[in-house]
Protein backbone atom coordinates (compact mmCIF):
# COMPACT_ATOMS: atom_id res chain seq x y z
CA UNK A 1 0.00 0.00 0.00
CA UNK A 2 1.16 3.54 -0.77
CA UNK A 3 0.61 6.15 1.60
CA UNK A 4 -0.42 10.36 0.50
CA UNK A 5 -1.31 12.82 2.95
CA UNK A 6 -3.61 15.31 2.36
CA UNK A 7 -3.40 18.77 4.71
CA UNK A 8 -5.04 22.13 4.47
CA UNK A 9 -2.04 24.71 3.65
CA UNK A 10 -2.54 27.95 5.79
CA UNK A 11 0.60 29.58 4.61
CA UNK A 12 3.52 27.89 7.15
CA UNK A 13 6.79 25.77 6.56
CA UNK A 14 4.21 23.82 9.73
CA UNK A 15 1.86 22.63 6.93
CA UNK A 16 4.73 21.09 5.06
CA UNK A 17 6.12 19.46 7.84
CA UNK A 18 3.05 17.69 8.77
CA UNK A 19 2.20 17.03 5.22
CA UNK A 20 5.56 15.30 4.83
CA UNK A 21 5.58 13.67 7.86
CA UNK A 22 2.35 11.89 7.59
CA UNK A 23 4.09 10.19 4.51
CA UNK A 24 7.22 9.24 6.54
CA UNK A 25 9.60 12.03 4.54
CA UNK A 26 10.21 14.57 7.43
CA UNK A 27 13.52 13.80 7.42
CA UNK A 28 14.90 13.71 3.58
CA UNK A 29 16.88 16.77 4.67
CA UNK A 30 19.25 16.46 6.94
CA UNK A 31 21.87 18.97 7.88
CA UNK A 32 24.21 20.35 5.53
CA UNK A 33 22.44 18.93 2.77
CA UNK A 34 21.88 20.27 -0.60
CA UNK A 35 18.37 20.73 -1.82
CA UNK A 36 16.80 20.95 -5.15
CA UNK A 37 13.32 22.31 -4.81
CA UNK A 38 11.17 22.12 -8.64
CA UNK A 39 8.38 24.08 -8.91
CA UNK A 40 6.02 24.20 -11.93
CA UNK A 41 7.03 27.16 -13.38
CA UNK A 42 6.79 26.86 -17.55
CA UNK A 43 6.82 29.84 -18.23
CA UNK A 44 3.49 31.13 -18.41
CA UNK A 45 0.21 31.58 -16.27
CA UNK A 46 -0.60 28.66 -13.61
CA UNK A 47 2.03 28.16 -12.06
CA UNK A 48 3.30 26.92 -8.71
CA UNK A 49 1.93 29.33 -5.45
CA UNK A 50 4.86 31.30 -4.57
CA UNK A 51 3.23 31.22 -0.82
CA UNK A 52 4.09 27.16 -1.25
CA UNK A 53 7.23 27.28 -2.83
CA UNK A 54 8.76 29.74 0.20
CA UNK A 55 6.95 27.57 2.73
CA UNK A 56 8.96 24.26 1.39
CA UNK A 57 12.50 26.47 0.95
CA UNK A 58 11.93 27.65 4.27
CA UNK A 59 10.94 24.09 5.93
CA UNK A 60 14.40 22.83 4.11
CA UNK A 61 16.68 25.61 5.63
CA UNK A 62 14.99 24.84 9.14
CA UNK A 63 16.28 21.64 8.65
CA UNK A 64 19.87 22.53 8.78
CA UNK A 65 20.18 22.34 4.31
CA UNK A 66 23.48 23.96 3.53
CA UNK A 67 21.92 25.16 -0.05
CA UNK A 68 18.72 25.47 -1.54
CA UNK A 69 18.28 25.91 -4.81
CA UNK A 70 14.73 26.48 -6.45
CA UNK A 71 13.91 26.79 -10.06
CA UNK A 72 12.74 24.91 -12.84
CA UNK A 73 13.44 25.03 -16.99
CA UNK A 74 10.25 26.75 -18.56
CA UNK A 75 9.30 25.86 -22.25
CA UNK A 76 11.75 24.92 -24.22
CA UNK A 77 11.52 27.94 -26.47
CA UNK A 78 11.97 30.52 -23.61
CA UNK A 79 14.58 33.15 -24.05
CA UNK A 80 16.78 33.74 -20.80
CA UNK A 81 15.97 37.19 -20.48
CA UNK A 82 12.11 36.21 -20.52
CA UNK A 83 12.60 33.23 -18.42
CA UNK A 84 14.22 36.41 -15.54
CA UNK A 85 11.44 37.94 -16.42
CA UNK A 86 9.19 35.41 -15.89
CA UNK A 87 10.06 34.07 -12.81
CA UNK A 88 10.17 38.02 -11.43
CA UNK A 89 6.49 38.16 -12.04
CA UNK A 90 6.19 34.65 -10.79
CA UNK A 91 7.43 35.51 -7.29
CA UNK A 92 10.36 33.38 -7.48
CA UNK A 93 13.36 35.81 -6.72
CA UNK A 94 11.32 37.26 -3.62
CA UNK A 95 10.65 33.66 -2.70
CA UNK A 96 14.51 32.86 -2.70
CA UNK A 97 15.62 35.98 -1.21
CA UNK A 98 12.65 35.47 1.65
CA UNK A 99 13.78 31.98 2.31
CA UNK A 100 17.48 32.35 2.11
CA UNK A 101 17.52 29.99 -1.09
CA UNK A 102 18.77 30.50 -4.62
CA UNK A 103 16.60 31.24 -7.17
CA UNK A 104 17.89 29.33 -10.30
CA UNK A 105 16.82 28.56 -14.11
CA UNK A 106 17.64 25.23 -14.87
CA UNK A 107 18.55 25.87 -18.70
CA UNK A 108 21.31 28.01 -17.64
CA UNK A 109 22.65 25.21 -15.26
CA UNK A 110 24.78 22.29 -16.49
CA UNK A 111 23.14 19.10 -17.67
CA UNK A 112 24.02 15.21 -17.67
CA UNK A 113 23.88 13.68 -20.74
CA UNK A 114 22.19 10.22 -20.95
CA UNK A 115 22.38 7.47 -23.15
CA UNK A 116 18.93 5.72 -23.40
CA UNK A 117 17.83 2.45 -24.89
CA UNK A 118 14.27 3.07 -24.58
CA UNK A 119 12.39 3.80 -27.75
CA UNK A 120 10.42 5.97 -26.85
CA UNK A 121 12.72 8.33 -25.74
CA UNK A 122 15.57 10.13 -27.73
CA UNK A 123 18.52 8.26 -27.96
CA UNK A 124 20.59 10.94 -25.28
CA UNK A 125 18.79 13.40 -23.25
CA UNK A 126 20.14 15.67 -21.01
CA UNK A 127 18.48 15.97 -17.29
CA UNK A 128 19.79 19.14 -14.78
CA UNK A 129 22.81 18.14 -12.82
CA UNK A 130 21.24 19.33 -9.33
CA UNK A 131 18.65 16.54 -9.87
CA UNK A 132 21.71 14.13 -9.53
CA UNK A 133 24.36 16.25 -7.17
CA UNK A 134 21.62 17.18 -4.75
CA UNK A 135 21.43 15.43 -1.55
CA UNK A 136 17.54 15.71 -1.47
CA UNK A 137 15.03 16.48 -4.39
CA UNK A 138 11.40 18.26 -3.70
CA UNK A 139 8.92 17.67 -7.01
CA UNK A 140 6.97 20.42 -6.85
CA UNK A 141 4.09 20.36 -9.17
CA UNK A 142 0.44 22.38 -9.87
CA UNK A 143 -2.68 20.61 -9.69
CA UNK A 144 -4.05 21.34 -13.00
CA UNK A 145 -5.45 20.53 -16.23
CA UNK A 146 -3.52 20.42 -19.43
CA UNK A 147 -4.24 20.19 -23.12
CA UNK A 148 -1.73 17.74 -24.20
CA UNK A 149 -2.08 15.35 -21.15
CA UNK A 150 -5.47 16.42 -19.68
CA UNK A 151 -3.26 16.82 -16.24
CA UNK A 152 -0.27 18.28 -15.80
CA UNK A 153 1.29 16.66 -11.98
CA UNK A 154 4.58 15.39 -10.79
CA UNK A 155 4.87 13.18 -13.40
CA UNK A 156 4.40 15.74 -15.95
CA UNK A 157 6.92 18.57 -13.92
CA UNK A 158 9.74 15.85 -13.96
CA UNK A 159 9.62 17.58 -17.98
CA UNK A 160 11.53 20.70 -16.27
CA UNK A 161 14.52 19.35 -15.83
CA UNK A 162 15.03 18.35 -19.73
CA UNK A 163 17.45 20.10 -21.65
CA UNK A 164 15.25 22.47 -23.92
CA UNK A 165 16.16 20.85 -26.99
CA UNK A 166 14.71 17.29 -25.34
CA UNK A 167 11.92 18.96 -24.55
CA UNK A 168 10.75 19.96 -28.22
CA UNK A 169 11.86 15.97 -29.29
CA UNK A 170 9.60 15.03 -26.60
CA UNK A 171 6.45 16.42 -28.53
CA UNK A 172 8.11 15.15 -32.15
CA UNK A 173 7.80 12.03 -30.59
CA UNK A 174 4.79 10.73 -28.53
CA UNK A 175 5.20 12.71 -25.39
CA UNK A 176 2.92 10.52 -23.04
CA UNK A 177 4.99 7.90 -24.09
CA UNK A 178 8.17 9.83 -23.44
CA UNK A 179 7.17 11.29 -19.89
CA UNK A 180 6.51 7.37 -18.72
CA UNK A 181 10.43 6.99 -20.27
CA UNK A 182 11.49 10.21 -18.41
CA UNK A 183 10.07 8.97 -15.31
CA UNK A 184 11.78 5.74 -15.40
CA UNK A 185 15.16 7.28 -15.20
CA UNK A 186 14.18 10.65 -13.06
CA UNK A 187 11.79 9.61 -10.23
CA UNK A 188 14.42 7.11 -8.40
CA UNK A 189 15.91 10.79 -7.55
CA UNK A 190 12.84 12.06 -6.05
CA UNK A 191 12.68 12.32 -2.10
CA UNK A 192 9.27 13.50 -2.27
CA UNK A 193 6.50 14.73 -4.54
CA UNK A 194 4.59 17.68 -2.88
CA UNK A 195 1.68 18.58 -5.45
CA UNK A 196 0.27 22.28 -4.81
CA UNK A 197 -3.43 22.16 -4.59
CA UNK A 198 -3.84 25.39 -2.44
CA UNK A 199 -5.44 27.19 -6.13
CA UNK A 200 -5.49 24.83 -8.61
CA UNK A 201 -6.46 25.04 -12.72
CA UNK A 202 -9.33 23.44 -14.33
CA UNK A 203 -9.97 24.63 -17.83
CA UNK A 204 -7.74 25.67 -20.94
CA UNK A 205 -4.56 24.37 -18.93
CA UNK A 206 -1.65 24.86 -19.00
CA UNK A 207 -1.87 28.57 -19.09
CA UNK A 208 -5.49 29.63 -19.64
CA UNK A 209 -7.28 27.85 -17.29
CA UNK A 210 -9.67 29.18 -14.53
CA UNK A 211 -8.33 28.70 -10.77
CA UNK A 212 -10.05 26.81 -8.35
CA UNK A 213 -9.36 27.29 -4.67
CA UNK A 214 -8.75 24.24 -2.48
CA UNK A 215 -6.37 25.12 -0.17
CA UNK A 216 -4.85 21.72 0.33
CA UNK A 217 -1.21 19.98 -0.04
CA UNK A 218 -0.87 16.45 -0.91
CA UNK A 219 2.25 14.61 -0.90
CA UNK A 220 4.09 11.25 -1.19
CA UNK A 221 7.01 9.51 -2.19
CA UNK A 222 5.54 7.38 -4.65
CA UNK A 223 4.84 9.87 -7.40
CA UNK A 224 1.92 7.62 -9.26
CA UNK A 225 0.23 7.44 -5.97
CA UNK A 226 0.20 11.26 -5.30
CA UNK A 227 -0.72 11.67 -9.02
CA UNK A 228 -3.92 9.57 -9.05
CA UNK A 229 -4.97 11.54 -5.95
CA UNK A 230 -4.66 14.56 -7.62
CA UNK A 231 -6.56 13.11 -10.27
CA UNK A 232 -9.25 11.70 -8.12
CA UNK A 233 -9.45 15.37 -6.55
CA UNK A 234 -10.35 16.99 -10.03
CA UNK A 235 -12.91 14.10 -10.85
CA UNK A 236 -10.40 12.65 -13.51
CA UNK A 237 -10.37 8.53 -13.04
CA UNK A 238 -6.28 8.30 -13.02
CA UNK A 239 -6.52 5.90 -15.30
CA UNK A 240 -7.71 8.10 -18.12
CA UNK A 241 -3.94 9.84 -17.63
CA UNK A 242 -2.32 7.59 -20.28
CA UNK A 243 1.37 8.86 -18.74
CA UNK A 244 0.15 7.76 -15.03
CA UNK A 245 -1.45 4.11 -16.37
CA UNK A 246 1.83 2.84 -18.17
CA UNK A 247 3.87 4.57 -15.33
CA UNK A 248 1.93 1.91 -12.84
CA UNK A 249 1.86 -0.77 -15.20
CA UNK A 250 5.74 -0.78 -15.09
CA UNK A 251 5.63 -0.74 -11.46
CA UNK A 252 6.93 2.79 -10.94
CA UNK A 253 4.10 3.38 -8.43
CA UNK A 254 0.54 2.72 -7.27
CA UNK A 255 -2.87 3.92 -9.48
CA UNK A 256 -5.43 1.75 -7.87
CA UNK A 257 -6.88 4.51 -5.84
CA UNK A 258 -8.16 1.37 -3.30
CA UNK A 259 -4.81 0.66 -2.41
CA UNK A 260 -3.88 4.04 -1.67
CA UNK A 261 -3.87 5.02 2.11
CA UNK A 262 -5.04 8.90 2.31
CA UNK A 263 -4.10 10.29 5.64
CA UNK A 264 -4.80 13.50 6.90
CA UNK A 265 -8.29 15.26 5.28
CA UNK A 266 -10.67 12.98 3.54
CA UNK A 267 -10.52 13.92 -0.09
CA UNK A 268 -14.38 12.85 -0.42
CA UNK A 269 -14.85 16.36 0.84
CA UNK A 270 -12.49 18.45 -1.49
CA UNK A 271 -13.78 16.20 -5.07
CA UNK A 272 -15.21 18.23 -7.21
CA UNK A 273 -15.23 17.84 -11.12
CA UNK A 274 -12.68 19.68 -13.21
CA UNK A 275 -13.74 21.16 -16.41
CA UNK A 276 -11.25 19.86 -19.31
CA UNK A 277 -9.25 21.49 -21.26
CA UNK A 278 -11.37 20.98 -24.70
CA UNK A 279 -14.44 20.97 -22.86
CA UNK A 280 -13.78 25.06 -22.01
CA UNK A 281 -12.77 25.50 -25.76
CA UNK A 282 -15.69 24.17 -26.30
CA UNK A 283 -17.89 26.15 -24.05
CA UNK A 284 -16.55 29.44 -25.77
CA UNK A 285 -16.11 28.42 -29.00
CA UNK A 286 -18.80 25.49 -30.14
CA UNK A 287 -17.95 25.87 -34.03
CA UNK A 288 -14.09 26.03 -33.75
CA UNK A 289 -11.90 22.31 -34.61
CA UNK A 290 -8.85 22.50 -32.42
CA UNK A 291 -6.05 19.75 -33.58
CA UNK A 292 -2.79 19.80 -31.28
CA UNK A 293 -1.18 16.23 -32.15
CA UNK A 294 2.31 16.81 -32.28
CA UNK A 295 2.24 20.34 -30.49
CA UNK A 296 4.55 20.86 -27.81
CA UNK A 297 3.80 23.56 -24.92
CA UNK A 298 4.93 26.68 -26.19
CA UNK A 299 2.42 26.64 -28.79
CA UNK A 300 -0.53 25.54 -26.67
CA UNK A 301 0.09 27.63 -24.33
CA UNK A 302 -0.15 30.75 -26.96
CA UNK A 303 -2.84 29.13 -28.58
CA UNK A 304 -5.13 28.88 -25.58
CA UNK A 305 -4.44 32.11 -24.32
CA UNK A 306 -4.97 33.71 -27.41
CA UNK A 307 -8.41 31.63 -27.39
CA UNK A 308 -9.29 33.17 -24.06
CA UNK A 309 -8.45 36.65 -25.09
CA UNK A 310 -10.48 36.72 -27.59
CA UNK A 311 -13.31 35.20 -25.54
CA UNK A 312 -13.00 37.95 -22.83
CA UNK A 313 -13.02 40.59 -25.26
CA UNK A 314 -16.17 38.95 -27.17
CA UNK A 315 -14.60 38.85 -30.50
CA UNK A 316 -15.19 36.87 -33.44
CA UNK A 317 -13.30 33.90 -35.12
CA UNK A 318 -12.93 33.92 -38.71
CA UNK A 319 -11.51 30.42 -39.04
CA UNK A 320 -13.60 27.33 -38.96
CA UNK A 321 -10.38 25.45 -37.50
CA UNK A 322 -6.86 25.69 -35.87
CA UNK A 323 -3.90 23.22 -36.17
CA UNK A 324 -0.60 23.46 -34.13
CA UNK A 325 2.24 20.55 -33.90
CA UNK A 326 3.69 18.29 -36.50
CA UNK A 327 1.46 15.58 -36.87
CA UNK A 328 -2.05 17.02 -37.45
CA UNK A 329 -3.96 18.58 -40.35
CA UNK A 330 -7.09 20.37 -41.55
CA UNK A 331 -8.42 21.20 -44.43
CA UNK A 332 -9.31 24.99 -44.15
CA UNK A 333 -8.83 27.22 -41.50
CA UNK A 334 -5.30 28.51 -39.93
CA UNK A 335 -2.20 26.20 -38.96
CA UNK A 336 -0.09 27.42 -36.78
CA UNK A 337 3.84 27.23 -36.22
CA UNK A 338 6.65 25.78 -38.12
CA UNK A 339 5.86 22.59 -36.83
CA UNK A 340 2.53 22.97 -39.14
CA UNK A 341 4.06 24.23 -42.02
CA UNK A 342 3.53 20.83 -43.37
CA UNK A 343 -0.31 21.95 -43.91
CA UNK A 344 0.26 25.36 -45.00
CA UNK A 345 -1.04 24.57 -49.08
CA UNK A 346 -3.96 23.24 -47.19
CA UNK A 347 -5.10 25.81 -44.70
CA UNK A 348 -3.74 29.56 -43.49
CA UNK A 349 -0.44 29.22 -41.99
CA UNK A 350 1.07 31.41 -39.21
CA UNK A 351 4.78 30.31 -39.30
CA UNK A 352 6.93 31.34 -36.19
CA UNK A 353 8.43 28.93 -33.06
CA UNK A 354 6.27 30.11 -31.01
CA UNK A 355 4.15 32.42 -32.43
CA UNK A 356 3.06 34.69 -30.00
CA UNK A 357 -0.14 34.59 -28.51
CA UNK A 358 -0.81 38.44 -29.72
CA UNK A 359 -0.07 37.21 -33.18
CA UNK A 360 -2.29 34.29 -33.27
CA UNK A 361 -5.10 35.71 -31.85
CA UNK A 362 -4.75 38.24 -34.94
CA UNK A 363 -4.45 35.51 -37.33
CA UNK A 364 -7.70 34.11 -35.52
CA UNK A 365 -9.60 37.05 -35.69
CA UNK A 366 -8.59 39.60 -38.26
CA UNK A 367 -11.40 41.80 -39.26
CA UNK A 368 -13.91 40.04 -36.72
């Protein structure tokens, strides 16, 4: 049996303690350890609570950590001087500062290459050294929805700490496929997977989704486990998360919600059911054809908020369809980055890596 607690979060480095003790991982730090702490931070809206992240850097340093460094690698396509910017905005340097940690962006960091025999992965990837030179390692992820993978949770944030390049092969190839991969090789570093649930995403996720306030932490050391509750607390059957079912089938960790043990708050009273991502598309826009196969999240995330832009500011689509990634196609309508370019004699095309979500919500609604 796996064991995730569940705690209401009222702002203290006392929440995390509890939460992580319940589970048995109060004492991954010990002093004059080094700590990697990986929020969700990707670059764009819904993202990690800042209150969270300074609560865990601050229960680490009360520990006796010598170093504590907390970052992440945002989309693969993120310029450093917008990542800075970014994480600003985000909270994170404040965090750091607050907390006496080190605020740090992973793609400026070195990384250990990999040889991998695993087909669904490239054949060498490159994962953050801190993941393997720190003495303890804090997942970090959001609770929320996401349009590639319907849910974006530890197993999904373990993405962060690819080299960017890896992270663009990862949607070339078939990127549920490649996050169960990922896992296999990333998750025997974890100490502990503490998902944020204080004001999770439902919606357009990753980045245009509508918060929902819960309030809660969950946490465990078996990162299927942790994910499935997570799941089970947005009304999404784990099993539906393609990247969490083969991660449990290969015995990286426990789905069958039965033979999880929940301590702490009974998540009975915190379910509620999360809209999806294509389900709030298709709320706004009933007559639109959205096809992402292939698209990695640079472009979904400028896609979707583009969408909700032009929802908020009740304007009109003149497409019938949109296409972004590789692999997809439509016959009339507006594809969108290079990826797409493949389809551009058969529909609009909008080239750029990523377009910008200003520029695709022109392309969407020019004139309307």
């Amino acid at each position: 049996m796996s064991t995730v607690s569940l705690v209401r979060f009222g702002g203290s480095s006392a929440d995390v303690d509890r939460a992580l003790g319940l589970v048995g991982a109060a004492d991954i730090v010990r002093p004059g350890a080094r700590v990697l702490v990986k929020p969700n931070l990707h670059g764009g809206p819904g993202y990690t609570s800042p209150r969270v992240v300074e609560a865990v850097c601050r229960w680490a340093a009360e520990r006796g950590a010598a170093e504590v460094f907390v970052g992440d690698g945002p989309f693969w396509a993120c310029p450093a001087d917008q990542a800075r910017e970014y994480f600003r905005q985000a909270g994170l340097y404040a965090v750091a500062e607050a907390a006496g940690a080190r605020a740090v962006n992973l793609h400026e960091l070195p990384y250990r290459r990999l040889q991998t025999d695993d087909p669904a992965l490239p054949e060498e990837i490159g994962l953050t050294e801190l993941l393997f030179e720190c003495d303890a390692v804090i997942n970090l992820p959001l609770l929320k929805t996401h349009l590639n993978t319907l849910v974006t949770l530890g197993i999904k944030n373990l993405k962060g700490c690819l080299r960017p390049k890896d992270k663009k092969r990862f949607h070339e190839l078939e990127l549920n496929a490649a996050l169960v991969g990922l896992t296999r090789i990333a998750a025997p570093r974890l100490s502990v997977t503490l998902l944020d649930a204080t004001i999770a995403v439902e919606g357009m996720g990753p980045a245009a989704g509508t918060e929902v306030e819960m309030g809660l932490l969950a946490a465990s050391r078996d990162l299927v486990a942790v994910d499935s509750v997570g799941c089970s607390l947005a009304g999404i059957d784990p099993g539906e998360v393609r990247a969490i079912r083969d991660c449990a089938r290969l015995g990286l960790g426990e789905l069958d919600l039965d033979r999880i043990t929940v301590v702490g708050e009974d998540p009975a009273r915190h379910r509620r059911r999360f809209k999806r991502p294509h389900e709030q598309v298709a709320e706004h826009f009933p007559d639109l054809e959205i096809v992402t196969d292939g698209a990695c999240s640079a472009c979904a995330m400028n896609l979707f908020e583009a969408l909700a832009a032009i929802h908020h500011e009740g304007r009109r689509l003149r497409v019938p369809a949109v296409a972004i990634g590789g692999k997809g196609r439509i016959w009339a309508g507006l594809t969108v980055g290079n990826c797409a370019e493949h389809a551009a004699e058969a529909a609009e095309y909008l080239p750029g890596c990523p377009p910008s979500a200003a520029q695709i919500r022109e392309a969407l609604t020019r004139g309307g």
